[in-house]
PDB file of N, CA and C in Angstrom:
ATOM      1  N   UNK A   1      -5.873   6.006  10.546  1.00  0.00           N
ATOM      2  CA  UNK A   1      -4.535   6.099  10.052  1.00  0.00           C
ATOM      3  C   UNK A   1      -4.326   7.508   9.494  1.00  0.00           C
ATOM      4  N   UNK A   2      -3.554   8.146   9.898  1.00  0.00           N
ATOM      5  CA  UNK A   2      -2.890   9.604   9.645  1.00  0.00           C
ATOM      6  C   UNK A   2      -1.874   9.944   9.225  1.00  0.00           C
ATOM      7  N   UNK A   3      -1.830   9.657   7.464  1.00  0.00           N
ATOM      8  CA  UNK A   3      -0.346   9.930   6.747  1.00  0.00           C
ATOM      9  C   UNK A   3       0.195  11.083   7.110  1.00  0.00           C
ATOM     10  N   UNK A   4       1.667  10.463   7.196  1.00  0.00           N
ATOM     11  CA  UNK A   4       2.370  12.035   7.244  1.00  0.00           C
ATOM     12  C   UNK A   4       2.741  12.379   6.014  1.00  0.00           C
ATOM     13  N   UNK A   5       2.981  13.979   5.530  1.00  0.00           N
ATOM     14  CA  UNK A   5       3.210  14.017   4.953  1.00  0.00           C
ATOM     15  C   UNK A   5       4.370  14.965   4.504  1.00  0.00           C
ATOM     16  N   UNK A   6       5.601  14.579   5.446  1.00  0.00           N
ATOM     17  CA  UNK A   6       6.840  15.113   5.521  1.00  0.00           C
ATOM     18  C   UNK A   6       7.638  14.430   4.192  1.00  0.00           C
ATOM     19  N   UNK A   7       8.183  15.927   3.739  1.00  0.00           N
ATOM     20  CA  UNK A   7       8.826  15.639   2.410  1.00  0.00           C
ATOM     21  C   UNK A   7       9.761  14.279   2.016  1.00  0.00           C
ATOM     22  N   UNK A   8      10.571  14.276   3.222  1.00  0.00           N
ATOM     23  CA  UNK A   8      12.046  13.101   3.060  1.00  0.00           C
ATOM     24  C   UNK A   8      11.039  11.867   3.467  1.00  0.00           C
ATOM     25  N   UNK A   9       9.653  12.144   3.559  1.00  0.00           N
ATOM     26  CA  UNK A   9       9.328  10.529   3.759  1.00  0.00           C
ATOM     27  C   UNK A   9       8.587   9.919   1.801  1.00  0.00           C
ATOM     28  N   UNK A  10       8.408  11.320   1.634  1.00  0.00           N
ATOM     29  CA  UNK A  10       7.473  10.636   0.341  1.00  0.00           C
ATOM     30  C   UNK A  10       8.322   9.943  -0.723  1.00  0.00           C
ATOM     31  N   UNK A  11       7.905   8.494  -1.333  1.00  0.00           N
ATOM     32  CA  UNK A  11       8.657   8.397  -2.639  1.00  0.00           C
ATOM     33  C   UNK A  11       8.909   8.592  -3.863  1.00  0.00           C
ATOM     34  N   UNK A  12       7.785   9.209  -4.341  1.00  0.00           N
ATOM     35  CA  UNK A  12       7.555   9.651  -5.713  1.00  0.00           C
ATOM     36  C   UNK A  12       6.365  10.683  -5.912  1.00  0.00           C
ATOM     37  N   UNK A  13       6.720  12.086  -6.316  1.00  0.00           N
ATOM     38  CA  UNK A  13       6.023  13.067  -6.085  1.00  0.00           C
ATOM     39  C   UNK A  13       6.073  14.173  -7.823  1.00  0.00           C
ATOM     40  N   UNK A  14       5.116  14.282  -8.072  1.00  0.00           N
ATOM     41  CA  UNK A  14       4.590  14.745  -9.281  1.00  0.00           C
ATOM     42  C   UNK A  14       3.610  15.977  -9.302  1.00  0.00           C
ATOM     43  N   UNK A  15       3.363  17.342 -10.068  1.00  0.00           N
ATOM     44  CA  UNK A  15       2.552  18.314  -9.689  1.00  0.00           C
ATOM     45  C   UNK A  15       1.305  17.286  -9.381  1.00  0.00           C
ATOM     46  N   UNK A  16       0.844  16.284 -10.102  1.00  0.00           N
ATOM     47  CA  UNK A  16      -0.496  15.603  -9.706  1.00  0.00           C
ATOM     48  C   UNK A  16      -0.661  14.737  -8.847  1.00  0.00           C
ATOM     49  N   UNK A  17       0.639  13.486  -8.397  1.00  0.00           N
ATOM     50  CA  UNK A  17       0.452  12.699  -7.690  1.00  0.00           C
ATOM     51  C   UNK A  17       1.441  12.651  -6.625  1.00  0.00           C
ATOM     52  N   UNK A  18       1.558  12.076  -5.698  1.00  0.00           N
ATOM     53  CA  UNK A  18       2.158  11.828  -4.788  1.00  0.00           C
ATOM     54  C   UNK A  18       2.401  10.617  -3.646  1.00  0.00           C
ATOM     55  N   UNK A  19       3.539   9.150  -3.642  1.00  0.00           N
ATOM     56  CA  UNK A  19       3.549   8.072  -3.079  1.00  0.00           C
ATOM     57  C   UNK A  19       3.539   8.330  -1.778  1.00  0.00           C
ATOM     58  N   UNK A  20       3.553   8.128  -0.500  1.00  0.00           N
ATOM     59  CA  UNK A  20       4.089   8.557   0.531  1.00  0.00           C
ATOM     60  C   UNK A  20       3.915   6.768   1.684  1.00  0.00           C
ATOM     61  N   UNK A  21       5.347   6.286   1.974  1.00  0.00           N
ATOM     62  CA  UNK A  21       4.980   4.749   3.140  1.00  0.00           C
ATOM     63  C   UNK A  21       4.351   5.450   4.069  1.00  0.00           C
ATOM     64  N   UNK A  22       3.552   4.347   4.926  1.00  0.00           N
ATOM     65  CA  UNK A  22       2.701   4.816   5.876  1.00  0.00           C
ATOM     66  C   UNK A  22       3.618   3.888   6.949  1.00  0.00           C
ATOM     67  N   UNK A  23       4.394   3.438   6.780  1.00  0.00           N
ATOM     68  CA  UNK A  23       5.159   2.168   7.398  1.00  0.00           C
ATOM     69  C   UNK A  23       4.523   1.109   7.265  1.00  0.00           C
ATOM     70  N   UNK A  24       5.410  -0.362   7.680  1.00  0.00           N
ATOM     71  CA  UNK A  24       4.692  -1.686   7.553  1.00  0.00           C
ATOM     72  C   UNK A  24       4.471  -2.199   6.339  1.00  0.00           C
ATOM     73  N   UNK A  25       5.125  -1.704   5.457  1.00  0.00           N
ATOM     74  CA  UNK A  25       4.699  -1.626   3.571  1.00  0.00           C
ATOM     75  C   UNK A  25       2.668  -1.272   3.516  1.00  0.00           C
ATOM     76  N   UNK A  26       2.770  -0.248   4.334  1.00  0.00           N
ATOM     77  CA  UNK A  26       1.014   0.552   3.890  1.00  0.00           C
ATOM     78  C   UNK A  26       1.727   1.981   3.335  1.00  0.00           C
ATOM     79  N   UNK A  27       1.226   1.907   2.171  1.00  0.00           N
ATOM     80  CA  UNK A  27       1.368   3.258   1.724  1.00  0.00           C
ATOM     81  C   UNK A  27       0.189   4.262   1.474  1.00  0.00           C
ATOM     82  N   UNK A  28       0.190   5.507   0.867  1.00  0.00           N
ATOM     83  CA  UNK A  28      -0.714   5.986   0.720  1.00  0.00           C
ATOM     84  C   UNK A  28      -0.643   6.991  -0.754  1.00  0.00           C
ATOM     85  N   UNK A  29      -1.218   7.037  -1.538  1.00  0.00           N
ATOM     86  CA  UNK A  29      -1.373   7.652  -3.148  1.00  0.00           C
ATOM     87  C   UNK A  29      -2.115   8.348  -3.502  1.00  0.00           C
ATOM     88  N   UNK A  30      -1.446   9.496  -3.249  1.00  0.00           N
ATOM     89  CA  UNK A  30      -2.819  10.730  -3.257  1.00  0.00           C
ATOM     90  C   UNK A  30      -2.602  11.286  -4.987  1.00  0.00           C
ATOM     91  N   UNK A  31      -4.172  11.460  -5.725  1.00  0.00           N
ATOM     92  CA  UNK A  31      -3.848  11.980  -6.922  1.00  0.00           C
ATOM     93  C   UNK A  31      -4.978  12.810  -7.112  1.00  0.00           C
ATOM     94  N   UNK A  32      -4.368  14.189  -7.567  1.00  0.00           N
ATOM     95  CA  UNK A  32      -5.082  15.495  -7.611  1.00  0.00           C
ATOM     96  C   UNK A  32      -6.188  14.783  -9.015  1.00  0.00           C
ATOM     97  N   UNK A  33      -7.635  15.669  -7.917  1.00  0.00           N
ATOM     98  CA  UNK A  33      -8.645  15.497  -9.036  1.00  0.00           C
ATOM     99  C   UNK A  33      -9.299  16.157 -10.181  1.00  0.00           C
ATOM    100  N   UNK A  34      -9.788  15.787 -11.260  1.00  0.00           N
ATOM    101  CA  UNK A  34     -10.025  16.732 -12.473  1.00  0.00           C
ATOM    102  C   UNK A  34     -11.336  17.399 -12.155  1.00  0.00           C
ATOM    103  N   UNK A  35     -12.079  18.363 -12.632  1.00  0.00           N
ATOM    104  CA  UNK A  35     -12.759  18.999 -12.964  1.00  0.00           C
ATOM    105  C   UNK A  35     -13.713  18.339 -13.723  1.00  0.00           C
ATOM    106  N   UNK A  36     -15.300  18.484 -13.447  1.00  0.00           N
ATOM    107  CA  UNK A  36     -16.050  17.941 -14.763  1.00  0.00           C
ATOM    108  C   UNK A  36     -15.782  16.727 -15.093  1.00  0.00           C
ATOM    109  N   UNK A  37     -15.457  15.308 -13.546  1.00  0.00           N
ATOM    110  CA  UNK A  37     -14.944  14.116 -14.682  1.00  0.00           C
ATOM    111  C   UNK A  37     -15.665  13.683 -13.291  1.00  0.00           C
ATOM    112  N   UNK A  38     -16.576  12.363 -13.573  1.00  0.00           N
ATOM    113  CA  UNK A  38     -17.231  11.644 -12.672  1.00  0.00           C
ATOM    114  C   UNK A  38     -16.120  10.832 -11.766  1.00  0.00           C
ATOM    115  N   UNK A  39     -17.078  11.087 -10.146  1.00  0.00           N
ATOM    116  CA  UNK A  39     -15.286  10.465  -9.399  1.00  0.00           C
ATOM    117  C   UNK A  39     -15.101   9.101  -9.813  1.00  0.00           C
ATOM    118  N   UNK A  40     -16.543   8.648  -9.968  1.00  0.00           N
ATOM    119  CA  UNK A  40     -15.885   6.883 -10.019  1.00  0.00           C
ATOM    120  C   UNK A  40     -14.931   6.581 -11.289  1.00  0.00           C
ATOM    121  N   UNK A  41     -14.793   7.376 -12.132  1.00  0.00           N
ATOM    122  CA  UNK A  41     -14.025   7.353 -13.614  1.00  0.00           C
ATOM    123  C   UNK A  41     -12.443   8.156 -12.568  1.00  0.00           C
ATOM    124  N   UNK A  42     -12.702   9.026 -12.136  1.00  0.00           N
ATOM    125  CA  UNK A  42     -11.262   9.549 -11.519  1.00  0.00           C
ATOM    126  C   UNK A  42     -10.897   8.296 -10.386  1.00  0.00           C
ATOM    127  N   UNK A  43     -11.436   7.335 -10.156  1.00  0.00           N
ATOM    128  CA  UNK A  43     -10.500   6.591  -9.003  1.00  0.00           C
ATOM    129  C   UNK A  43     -10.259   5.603  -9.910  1.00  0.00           C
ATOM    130  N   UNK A  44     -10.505   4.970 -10.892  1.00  0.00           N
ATOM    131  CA  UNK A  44     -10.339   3.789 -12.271  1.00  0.00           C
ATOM    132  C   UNK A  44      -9.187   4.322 -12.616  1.00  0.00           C
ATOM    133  N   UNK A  45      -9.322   6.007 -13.067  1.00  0.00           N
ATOM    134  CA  UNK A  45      -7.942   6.561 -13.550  1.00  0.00           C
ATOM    135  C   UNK A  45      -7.240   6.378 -12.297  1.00  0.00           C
ATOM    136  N   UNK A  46      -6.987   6.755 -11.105  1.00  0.00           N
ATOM    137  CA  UNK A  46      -6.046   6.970 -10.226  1.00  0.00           C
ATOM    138  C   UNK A  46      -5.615   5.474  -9.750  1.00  0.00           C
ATOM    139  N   UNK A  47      -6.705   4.611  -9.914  1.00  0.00           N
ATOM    140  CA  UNK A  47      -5.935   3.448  -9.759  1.00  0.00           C
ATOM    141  C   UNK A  47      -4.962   2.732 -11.237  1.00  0.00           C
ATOM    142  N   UNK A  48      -5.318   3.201 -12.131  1.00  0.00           N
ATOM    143  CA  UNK A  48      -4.162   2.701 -13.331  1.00  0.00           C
ATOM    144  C   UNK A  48      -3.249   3.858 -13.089  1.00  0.00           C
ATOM    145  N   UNK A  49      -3.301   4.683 -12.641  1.00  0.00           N
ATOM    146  CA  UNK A  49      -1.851   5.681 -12.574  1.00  0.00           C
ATOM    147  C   UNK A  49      -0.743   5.070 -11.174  1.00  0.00           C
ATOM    148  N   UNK A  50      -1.958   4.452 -10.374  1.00  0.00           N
ATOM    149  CA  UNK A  50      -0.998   4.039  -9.184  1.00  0.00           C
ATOM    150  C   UNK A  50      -0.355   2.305  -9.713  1.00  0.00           C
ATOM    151  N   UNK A  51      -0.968   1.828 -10.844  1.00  0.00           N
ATOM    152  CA  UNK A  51      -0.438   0.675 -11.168  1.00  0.00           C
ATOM    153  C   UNK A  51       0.531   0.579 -11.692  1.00  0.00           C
ATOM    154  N   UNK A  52       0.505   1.898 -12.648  1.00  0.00           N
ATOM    155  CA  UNK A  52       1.917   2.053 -13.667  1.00  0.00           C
ATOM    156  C   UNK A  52       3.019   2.752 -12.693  1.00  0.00           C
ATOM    157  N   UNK A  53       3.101   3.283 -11.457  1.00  0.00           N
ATOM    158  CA  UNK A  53       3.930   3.638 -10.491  1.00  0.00           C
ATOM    159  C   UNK A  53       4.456   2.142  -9.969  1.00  0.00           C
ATOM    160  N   UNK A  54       3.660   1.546  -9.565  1.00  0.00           N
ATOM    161  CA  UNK A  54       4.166   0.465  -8.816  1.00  0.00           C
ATOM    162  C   UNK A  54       4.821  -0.629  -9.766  1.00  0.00           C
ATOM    163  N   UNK A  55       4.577  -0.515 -11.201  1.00  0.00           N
ATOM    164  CA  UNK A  55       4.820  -1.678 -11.888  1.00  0.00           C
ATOM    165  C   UNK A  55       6.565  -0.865 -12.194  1.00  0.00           C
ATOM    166  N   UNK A  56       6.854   0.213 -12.024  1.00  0.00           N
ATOM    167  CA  UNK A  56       8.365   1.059 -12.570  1.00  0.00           C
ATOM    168  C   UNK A  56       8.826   1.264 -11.504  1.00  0.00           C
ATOM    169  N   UNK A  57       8.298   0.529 -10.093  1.00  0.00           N
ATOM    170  CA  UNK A  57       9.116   0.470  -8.678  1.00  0.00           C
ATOM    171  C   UNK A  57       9.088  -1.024  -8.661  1.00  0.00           C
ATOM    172  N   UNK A  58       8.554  -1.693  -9.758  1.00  0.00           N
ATOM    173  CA  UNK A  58       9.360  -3.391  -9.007  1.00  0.00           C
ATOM    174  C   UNK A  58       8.039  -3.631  -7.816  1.00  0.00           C
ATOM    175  N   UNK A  59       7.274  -3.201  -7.622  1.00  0.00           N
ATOM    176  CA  UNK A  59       6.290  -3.982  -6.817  1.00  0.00           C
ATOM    177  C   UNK A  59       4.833  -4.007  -7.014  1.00  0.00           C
ATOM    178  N   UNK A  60       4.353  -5.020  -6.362  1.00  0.00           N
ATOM    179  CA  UNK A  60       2.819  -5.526  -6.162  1.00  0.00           C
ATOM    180  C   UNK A  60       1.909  -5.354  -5.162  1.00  0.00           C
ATOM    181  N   UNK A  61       0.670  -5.133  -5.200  1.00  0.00           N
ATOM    182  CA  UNK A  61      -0.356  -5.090  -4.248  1.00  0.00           C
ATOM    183  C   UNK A  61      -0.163  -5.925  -3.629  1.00  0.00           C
ATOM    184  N   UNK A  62      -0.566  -5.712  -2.000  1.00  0.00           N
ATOM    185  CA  UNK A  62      -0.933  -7.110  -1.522  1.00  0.00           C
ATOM    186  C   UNK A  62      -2.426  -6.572  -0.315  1.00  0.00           C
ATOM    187  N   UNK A  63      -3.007  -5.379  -1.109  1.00  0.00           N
ATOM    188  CA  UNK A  63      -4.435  -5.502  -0.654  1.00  0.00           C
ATOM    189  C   UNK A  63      -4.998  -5.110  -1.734  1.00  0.00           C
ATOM    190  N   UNK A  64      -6.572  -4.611  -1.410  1.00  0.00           N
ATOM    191  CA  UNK A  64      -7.260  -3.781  -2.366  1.00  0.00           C
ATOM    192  C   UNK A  64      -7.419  -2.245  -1.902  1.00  0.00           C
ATOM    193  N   UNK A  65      -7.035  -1.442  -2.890  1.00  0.00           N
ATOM    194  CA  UNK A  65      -6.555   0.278  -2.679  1.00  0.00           C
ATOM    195  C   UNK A  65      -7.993   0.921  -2.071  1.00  0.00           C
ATOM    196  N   UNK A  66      -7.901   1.818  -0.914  1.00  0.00           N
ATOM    197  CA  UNK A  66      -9.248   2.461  -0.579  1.00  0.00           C
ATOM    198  C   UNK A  66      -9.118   3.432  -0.880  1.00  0.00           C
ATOM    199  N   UNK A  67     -10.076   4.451  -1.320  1.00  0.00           N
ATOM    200  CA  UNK A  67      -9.883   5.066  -1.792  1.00  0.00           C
ATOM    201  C   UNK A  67     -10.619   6.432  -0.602  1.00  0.00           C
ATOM    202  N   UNK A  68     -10.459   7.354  -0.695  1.00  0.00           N
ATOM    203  CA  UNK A  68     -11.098   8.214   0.220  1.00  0.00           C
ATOM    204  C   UNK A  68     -11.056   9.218  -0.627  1.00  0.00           C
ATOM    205  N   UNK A  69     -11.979  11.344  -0.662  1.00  0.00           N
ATOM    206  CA  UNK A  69     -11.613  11.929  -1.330  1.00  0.00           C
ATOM    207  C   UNK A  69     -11.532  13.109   0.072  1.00  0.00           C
ATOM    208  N   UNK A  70     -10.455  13.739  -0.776  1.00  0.00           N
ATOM    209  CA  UNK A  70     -10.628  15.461   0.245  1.00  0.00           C
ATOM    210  C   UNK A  70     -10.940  16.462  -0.424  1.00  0.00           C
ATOM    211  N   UNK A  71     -12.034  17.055  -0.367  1.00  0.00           N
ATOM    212  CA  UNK A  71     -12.686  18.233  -1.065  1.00  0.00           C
ATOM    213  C   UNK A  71     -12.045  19.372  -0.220  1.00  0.00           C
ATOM    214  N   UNK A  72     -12.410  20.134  -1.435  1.00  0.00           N
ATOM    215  CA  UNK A  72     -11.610  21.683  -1.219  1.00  0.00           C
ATOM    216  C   UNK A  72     -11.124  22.299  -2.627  1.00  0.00           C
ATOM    217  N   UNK A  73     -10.529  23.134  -2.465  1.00  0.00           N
ATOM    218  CA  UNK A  73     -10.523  24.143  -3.812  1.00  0.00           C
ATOM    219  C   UNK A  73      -9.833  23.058  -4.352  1.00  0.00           C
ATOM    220  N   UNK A  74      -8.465  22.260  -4.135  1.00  0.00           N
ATOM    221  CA  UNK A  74      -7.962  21.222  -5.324  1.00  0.00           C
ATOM    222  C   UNK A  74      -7.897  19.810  -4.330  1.00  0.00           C
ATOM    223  N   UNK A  75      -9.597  19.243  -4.336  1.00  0.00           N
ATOM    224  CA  UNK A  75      -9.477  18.159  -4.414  1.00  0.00           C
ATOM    225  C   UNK A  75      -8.645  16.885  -4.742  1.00  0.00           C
ATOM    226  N   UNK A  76      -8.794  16.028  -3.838  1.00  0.00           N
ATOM    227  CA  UNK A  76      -7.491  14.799  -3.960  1.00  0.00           C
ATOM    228  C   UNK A  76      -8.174  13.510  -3.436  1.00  0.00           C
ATOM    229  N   UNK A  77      -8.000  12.634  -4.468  1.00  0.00           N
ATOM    230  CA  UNK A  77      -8.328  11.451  -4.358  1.00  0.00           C
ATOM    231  C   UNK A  77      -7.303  10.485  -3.665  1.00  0.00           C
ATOM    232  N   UNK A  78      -7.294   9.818  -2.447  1.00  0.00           N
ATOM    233  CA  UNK A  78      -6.701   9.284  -1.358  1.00  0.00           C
ATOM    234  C   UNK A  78      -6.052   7.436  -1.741  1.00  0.00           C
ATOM    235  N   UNK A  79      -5.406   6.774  -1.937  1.00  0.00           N
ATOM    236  CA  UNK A  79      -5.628   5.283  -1.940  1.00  0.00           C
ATOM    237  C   UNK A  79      -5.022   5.036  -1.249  1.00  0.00           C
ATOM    238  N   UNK A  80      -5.199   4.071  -0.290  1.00  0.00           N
ATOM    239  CA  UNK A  80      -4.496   3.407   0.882  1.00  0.00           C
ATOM    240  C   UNK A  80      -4.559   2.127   0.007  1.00  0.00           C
ATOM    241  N   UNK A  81      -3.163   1.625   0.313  1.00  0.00           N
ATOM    242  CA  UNK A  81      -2.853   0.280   0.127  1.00  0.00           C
ATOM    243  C   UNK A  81      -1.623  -0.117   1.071  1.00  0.00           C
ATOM    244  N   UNK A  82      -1.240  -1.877   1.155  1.00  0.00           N
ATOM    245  CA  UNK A  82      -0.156  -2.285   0.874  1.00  0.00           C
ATOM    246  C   UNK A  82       0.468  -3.022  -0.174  1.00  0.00           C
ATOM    247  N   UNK A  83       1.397  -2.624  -0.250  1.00  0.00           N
ATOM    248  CA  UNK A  83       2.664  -3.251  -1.227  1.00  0.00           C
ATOM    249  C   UNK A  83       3.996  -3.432  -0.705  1.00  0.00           C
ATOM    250  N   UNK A  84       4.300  -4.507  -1.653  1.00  0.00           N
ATOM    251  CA  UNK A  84       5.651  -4.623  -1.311  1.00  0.00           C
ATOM    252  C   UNK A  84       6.795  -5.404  -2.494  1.00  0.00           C
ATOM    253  N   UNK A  85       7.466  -5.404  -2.679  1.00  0.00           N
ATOM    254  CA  UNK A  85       8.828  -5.530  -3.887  1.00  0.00           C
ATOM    255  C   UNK A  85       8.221  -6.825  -4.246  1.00  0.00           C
ATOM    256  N   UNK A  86       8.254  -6.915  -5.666  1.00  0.00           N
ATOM    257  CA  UNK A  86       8.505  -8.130  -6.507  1.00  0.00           C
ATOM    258  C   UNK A  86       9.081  -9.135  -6.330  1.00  0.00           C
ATOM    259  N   UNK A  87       8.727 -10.373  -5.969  1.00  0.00           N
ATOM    260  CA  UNK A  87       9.732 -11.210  -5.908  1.00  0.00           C
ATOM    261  C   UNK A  87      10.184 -11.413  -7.559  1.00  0.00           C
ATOM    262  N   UNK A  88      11.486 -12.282  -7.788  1.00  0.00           N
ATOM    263  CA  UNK A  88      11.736 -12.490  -9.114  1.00  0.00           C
ATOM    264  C   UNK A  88      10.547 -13.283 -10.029  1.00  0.00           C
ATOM    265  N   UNK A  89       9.652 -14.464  -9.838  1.00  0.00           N
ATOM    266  CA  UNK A  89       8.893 -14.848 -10.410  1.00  0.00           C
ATOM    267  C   UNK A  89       7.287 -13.786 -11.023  1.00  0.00           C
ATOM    268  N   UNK A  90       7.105 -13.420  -9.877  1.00  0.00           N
ATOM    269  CA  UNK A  90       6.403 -12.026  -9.878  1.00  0.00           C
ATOM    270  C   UNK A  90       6.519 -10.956 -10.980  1.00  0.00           C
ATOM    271  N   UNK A  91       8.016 -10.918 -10.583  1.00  0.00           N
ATOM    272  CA  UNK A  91       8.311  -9.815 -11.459  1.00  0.00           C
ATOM    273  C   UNK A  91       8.584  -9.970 -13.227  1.00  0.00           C
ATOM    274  N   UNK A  92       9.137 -11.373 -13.104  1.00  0.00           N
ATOM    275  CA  UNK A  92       8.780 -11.780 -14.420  1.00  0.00           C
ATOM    276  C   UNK A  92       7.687 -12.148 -15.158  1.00  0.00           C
ATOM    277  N   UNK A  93       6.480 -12.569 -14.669  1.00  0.00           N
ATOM    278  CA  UNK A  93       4.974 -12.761 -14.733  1.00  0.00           C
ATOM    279  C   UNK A  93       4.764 -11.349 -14.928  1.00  0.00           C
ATOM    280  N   UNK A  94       5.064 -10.568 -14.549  1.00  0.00           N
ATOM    281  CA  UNK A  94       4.314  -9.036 -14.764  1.00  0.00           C
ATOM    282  C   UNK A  94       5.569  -8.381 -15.543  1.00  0.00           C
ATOM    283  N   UNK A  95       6.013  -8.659 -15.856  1.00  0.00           N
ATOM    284  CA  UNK A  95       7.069  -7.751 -17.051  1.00  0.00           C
ATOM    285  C   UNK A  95       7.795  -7.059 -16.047  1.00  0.00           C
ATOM    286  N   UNK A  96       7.779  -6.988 -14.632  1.00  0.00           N
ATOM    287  CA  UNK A  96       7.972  -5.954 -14.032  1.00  0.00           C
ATOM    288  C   UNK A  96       9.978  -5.868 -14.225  1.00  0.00           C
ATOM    289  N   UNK A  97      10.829  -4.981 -14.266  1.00  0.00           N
ATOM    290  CA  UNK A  97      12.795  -4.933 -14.199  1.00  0.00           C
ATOM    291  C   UNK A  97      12.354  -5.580 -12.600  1.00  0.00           C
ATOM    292  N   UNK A  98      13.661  -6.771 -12.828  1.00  0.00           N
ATOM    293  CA  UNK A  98      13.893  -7.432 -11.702  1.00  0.00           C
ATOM    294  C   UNK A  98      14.278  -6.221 -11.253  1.00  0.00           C
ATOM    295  N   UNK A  99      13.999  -6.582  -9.326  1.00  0.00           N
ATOM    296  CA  UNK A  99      14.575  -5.454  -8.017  1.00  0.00           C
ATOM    297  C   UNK A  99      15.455  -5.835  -7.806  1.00  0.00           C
ATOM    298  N   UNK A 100      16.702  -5.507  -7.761  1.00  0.00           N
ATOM    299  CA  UNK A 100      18.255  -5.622  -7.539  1.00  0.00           C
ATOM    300  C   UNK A 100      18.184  -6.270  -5.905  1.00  0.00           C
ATOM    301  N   UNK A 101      17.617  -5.394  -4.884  1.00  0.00           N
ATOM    302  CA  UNK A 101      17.535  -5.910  -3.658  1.00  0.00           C
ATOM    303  C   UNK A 101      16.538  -7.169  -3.163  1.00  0.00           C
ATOM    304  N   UNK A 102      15.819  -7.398  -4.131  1.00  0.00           N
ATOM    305  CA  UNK A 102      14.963  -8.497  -3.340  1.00  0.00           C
ATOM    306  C   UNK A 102      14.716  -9.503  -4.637  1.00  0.00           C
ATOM    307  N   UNK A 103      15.509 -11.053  -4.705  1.00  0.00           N
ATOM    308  CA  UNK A 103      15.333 -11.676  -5.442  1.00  0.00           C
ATOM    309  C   UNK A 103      15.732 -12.694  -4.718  1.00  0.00           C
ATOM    310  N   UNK A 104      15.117 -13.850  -5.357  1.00  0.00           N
ATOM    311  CA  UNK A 104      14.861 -14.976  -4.723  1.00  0.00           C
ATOM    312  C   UNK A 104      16.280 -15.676  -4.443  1.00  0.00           C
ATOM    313  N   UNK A 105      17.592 -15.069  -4.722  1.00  0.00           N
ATOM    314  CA  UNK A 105      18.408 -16.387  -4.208  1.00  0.00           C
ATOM    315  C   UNK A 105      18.581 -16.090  -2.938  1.00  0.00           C
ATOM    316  N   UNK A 106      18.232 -14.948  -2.619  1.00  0.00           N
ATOM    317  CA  UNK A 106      18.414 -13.686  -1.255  1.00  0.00           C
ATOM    318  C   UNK A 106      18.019 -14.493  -0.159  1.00  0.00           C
ATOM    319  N   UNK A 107      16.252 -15.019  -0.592  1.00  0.00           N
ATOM    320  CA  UNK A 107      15.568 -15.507   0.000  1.00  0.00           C
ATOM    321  C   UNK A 107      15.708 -17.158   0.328  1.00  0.00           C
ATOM    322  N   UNK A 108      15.782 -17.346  -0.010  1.00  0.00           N
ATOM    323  CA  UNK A 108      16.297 -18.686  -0.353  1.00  0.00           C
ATOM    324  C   UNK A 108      17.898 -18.859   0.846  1.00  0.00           C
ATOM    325  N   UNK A 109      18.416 -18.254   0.979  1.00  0.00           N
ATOM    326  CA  UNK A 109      19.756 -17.914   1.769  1.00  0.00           C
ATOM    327  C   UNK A 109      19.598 -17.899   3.327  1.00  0.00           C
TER     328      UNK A 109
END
């Protein structure tokens, strides 16, 4: 799998991190790595940074994140996942702001 990484596709982009869909609700979460910090402690961090992204977009995992790294002068820690929008029960179980577009009477319809 070979993210692109054309600007108008990414969703949320930060000097450190960056969302980008891979289509199919697979995305991909690249987050620049620190200096002097053991990786397995930088992917623990990069996975609570990608949790608190997804929990202020209204959605949930629906795999487990892989993680890959790319070395080079500014290293980047890789997570492949899928996700996809909150349903309303979901989203209330996780504190998550109901998603305006995807709630259950929708579904239900």
């Amino acid at each position: 799998m070979t993210p692109s990484t054309s600007p108008e596709r990414t969703l949320v982009k930060t000097p450190l991190t960056m969302l980008t869909p891979l289509g199919r609700g697979e995305y991909v979460f690249r987050w620049q790595m620190l200096a002097a910090v053991p990786v397995v402690h930088q992917k623990c961090e990069a996975v609570a940074d990608l949790m608190d992204l997804l929990r202020t977009l209204g959605m949930v995992l629906t795999s487990e994140p892989r993680a890959t790294v790319k070395h080079g002068i500014m290293p980047v820690l890789a997570l492949e996942f899928r996700a996809r929008y909150a349903d309303d029960h979901e989203a209330q179980a996780l504190q998550h702001p109901t998603h305006p577009h995807h709630n259950d009477q929708e579904v239900a319809a």
